[in-house]
C-alpha atoms as a PDB file:
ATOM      1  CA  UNK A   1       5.462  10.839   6.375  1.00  0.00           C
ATOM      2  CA  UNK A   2       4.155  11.568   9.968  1.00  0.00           C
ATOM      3  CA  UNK A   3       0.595  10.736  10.707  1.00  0.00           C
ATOM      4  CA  UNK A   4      -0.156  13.358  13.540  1.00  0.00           C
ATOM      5  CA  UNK A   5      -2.545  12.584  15.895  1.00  0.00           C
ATOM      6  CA  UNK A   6      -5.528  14.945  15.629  1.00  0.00           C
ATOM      7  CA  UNK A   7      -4.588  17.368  18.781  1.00  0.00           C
ATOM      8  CA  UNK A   8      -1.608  18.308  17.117  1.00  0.00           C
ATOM      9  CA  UNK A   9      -2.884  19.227  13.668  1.00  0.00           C
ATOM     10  CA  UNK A  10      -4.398  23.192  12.986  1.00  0.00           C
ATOM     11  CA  UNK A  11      -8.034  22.106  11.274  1.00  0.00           C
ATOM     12  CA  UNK A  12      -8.574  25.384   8.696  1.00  0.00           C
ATOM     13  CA  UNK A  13     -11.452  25.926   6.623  1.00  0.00           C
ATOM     14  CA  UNK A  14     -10.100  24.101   3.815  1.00  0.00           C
ATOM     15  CA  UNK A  15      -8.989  21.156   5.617  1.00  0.00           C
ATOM     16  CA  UNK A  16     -12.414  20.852   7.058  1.00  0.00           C
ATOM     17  CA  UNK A  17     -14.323  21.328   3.385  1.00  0.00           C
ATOM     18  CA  UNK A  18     -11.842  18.682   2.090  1.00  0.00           C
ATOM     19  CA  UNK A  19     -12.199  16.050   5.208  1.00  0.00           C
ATOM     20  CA  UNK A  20     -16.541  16.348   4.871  1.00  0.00           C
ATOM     21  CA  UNK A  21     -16.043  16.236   0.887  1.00  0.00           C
ATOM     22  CA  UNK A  22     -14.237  12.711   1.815  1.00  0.00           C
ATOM     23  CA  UNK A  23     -16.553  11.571   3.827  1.00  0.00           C
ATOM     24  CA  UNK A  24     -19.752  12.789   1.498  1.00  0.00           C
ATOM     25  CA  UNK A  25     -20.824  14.980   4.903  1.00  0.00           C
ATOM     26  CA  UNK A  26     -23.231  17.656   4.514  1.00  0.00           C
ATOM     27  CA  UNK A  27     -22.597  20.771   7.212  1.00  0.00           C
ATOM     28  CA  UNK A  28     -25.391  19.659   8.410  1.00  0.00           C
ATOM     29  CA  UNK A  29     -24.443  16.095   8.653  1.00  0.00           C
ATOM     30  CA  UNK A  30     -20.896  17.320  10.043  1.00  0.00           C
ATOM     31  CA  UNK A  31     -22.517  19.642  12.635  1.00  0.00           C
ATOM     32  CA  UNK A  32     -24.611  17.252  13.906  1.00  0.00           C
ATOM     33  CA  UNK A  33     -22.138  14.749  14.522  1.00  0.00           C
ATOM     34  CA  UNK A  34     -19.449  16.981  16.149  1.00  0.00           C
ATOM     35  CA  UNK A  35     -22.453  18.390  18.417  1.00  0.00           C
ATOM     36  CA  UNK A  36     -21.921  21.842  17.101  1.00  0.00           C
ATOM     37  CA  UNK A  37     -23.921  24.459  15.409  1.00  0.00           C
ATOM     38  CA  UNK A  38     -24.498  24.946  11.608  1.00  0.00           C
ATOM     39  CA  UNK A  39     -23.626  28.408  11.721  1.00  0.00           C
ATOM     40  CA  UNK A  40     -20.434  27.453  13.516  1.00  0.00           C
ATOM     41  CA  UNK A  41     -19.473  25.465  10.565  1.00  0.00           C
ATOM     42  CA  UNK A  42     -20.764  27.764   7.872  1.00  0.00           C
ATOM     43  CA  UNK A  43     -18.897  30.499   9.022  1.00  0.00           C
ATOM     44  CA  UNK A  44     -16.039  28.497   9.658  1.00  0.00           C
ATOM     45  CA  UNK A  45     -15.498  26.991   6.573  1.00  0.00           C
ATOM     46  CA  UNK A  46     -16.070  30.437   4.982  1.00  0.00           C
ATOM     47  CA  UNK A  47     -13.346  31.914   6.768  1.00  0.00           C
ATOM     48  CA  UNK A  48     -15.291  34.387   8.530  1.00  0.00           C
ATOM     49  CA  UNK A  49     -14.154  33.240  12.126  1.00  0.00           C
ATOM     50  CA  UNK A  50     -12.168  30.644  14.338  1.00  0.00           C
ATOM     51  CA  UNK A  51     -14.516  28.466  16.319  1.00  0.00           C
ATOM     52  CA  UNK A  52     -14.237  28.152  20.343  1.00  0.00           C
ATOM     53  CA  UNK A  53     -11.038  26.015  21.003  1.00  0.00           C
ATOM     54  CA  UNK A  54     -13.923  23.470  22.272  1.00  0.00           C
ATOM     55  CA  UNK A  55     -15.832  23.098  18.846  1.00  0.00           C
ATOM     56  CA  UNK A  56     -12.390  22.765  17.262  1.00  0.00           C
ATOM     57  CA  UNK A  57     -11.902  20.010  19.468  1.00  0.00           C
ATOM     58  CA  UNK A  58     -15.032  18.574  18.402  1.00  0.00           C
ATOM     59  CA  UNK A  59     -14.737  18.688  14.988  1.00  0.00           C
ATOM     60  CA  UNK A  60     -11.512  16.964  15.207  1.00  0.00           C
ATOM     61  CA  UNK A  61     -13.036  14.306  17.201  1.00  0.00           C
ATOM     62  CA  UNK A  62     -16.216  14.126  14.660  1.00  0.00           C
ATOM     63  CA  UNK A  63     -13.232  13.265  11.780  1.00  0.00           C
ATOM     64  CA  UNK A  64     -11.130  11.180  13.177  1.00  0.00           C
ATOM     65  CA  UNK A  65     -13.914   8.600  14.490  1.00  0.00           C
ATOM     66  CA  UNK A  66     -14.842   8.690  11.614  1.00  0.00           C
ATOM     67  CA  UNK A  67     -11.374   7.530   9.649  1.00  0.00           C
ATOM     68  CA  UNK A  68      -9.913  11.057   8.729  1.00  0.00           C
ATOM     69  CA  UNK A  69      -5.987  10.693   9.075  1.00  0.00           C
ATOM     70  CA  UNK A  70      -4.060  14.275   8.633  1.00  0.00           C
ATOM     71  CA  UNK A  71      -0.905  14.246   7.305  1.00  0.00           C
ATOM     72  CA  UNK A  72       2.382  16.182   7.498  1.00  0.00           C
ATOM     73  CA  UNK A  73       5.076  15.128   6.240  1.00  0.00           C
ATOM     74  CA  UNK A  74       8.800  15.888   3.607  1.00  0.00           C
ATOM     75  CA  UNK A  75       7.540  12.888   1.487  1.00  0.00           C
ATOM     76  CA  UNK A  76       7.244  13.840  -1.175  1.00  0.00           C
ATOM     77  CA  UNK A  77       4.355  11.302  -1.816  1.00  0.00           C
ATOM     78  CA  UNK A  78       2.663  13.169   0.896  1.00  0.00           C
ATOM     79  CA  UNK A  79       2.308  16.567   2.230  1.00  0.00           C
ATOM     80  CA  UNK A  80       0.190  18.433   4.358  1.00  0.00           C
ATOM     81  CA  UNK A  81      -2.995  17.039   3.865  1.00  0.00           C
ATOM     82  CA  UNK A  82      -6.010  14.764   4.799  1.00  0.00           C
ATOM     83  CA  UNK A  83      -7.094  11.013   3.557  1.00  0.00           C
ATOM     84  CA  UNK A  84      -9.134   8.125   5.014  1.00  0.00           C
ATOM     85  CA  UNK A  85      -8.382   4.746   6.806  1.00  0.00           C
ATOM     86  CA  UNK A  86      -8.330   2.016   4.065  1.00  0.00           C
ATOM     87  CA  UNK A  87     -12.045   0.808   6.230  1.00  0.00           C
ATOM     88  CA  UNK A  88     -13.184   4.414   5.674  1.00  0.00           C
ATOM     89  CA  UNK A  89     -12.468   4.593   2.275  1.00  0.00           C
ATOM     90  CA  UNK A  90     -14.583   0.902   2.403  1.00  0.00           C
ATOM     91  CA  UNK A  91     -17.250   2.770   4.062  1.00  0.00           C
ATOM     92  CA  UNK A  92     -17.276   5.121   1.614  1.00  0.00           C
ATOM     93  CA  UNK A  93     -17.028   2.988  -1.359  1.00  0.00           C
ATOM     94  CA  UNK A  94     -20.092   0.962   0.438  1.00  0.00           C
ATOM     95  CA  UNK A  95     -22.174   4.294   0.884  1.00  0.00           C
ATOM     96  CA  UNK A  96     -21.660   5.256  -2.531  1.00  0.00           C
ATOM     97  CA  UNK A  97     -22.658   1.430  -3.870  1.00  0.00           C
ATOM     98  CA  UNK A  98     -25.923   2.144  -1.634  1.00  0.00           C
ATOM     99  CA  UNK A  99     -26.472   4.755  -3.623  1.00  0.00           C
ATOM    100  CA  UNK A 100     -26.984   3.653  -6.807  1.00  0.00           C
ATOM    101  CA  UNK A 101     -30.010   3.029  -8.715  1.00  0.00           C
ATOM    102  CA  UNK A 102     -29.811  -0.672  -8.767  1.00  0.00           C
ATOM    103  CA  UNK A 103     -31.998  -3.482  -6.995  1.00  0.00           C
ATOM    104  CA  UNK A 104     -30.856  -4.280  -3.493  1.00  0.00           C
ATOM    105  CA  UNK A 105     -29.411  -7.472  -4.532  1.00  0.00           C
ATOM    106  CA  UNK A 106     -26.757  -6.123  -7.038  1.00  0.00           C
ATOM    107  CA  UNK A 107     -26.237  -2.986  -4.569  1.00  0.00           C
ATOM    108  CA  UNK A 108     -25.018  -6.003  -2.202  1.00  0.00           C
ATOM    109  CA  UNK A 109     -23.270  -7.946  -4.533  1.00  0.00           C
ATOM    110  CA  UNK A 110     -21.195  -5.056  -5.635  1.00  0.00           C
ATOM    111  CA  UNK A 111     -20.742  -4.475  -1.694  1.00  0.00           C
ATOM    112  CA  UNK A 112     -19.485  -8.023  -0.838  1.00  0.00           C
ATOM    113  CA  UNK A 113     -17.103  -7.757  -4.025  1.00  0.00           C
ATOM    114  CA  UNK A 114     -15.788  -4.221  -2.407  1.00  0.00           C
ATOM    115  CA  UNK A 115     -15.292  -6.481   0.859  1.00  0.00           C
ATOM    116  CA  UNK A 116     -13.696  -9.179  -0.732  1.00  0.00           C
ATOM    117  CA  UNK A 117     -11.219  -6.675  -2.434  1.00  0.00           C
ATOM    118  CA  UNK A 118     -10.619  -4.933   1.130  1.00  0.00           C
ATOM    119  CA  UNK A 119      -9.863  -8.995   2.100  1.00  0.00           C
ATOM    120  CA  UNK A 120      -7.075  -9.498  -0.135  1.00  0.00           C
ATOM    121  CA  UNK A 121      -5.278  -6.423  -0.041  1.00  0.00           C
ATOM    122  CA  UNK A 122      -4.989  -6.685   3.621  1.00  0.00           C
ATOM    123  CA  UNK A 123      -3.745 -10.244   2.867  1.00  0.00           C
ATOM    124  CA  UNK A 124      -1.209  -8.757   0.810  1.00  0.00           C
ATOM    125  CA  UNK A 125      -0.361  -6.139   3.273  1.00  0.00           C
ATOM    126  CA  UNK A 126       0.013  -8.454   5.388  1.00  0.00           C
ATOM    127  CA  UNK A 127       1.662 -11.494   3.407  1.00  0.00           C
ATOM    128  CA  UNK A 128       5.467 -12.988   5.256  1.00  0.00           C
ATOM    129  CA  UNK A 129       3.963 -12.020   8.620  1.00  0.00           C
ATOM    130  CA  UNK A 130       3.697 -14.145  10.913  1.00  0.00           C
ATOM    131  CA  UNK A 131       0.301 -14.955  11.162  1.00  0.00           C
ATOM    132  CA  UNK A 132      -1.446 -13.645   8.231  1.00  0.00           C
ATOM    133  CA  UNK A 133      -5.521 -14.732   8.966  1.00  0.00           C
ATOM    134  CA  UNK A 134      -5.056 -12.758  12.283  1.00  0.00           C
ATOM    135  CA  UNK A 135      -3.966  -9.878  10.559  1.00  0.00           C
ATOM    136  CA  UNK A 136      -6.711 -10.222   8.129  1.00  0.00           C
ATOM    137  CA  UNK A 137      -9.990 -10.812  10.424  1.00  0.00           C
ATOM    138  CA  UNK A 138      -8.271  -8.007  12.601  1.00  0.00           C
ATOM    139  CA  UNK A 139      -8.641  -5.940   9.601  1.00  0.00           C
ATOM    140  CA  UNK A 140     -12.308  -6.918   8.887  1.00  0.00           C
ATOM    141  CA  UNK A 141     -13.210  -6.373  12.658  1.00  0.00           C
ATOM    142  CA  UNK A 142     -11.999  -3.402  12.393  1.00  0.00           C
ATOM    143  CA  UNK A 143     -14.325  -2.518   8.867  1.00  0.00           C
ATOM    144  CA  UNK A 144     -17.064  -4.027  10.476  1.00  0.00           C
ATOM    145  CA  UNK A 145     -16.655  -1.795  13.912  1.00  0.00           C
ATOM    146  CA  UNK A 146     -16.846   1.296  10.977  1.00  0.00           C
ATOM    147  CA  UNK A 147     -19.762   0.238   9.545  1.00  0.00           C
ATOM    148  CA  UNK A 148     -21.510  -0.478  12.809  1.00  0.00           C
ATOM    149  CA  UNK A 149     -20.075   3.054  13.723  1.00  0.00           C
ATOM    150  CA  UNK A 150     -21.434   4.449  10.844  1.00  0.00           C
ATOM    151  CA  UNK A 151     -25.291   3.055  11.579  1.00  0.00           C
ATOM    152  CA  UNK A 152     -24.813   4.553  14.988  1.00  0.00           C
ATOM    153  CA  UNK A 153     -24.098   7.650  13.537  1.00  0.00           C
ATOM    154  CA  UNK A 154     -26.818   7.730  10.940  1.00  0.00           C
ATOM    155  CA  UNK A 155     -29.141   6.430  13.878  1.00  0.00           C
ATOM    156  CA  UNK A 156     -28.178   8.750  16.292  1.00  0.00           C
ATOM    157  CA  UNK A 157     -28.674  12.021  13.291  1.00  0.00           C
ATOM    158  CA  UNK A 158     -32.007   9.813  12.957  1.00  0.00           C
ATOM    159  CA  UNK A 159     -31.058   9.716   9.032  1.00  0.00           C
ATOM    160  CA  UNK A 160     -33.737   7.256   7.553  1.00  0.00           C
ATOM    161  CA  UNK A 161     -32.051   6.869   3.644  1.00  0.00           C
ATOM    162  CA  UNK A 162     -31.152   4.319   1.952  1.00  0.00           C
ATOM    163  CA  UNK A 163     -27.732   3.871   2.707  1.00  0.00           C
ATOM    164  CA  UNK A 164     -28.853   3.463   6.260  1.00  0.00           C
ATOM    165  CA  UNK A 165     -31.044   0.506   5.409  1.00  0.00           C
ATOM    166  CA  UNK A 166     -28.154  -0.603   2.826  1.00  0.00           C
ATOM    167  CA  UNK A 167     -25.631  -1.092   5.890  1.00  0.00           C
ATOM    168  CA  UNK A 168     -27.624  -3.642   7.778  1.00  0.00           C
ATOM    169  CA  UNK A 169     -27.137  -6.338   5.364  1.00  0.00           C
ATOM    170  CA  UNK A 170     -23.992  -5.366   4.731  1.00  0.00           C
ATOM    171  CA  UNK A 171     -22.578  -5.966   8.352  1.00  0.00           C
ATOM    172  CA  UNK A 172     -24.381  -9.066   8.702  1.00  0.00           C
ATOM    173  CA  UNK A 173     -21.887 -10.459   5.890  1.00  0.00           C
ATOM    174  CA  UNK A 174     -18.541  -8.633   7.834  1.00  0.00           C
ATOM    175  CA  UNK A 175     -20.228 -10.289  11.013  1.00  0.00           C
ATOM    176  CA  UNK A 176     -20.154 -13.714   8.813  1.00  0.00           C
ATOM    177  CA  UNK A 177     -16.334 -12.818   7.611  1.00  0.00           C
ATOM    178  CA  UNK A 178     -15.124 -12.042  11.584  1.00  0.00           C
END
């Protein structure tokens, strides 16, 4: 499997409706952060026409920021195709525990168990290496510079929800774990 750095993938309509599906972007959402239109997206993603070579630039930028990985490869595991960084797959796991319809307190709970889980497969990952707790805070920095990246974002779209609140708490305990 070859993980291709974005400038060398072709980003089509479906890859892009797959890659915002994954990250639980609306076009809105996704237009915003790439700095791009709406209609430049809607019409994109409908097939209707081929954006500016710099708006394809920045929707590539917009998803890989944000932890899309596309993938090309004679695995057969893995083919063409997109998926997420194990700390945006977190993120999203996080979001979607933000979500639900539960006090604050359980939300968090169920957060910090997602975050403990992230903890010990990255141990694993990592086990006969030389220096295993390295390898591990590295990979909790590197969740907790996603979910700061992610109230950026939200601040920056001025998006005033409940995940958004949800975060804060949530990187003061990866601040406690780094």
């Amino acid at each position: 499997m070859s993980l291709l750095p974005s400038s060398t993938v072709t980003l089509g309509p479906a890859v892009s409706r797959g890659a915002r599906a994954l990250l639980g972007w609306t076009i809105e959402e996704f237009a915003a952060t790439a700095g791009i239109g709406v209609s430049t997206v809607i019409s994109f993603e409908a097939g209707q026409r081929k954006p500016m070579r710099a708006n394809l630039e920045a929707m590539m930028r917009a998803f890989s920021t944000a932890g899309v990985i596309f993938t090309e490869g004679a695995d057969m595991n893995v083919g063409k195709g997109i998926k997420l960084t194990k700390s945006a797959e977190v993120l999203r796991d996080i979001l979607t525990i933000a979500s639900l319809k539960r006090p604050e307190g359980e939300r968090l709970a169920e957060a910090k168990k997602r975050i403990s889980r992230y903890q010990g497969e990255a141990k694993s990952f990592y086990e006969g290496s030389e220096d295993v707790p390295f390898h591990v805070r590295s990979a909790l920095g590197t969740l907790r510079d996603t979910v700061a990246g992610e109230i950026a974002r939200r601040g920056q779209l001025q998006l005033d929800d409940q995940a958004a609140h949800f975060l804060e708490p949530v990187l003061d305990t990866l601040d406690d774990l780094t």
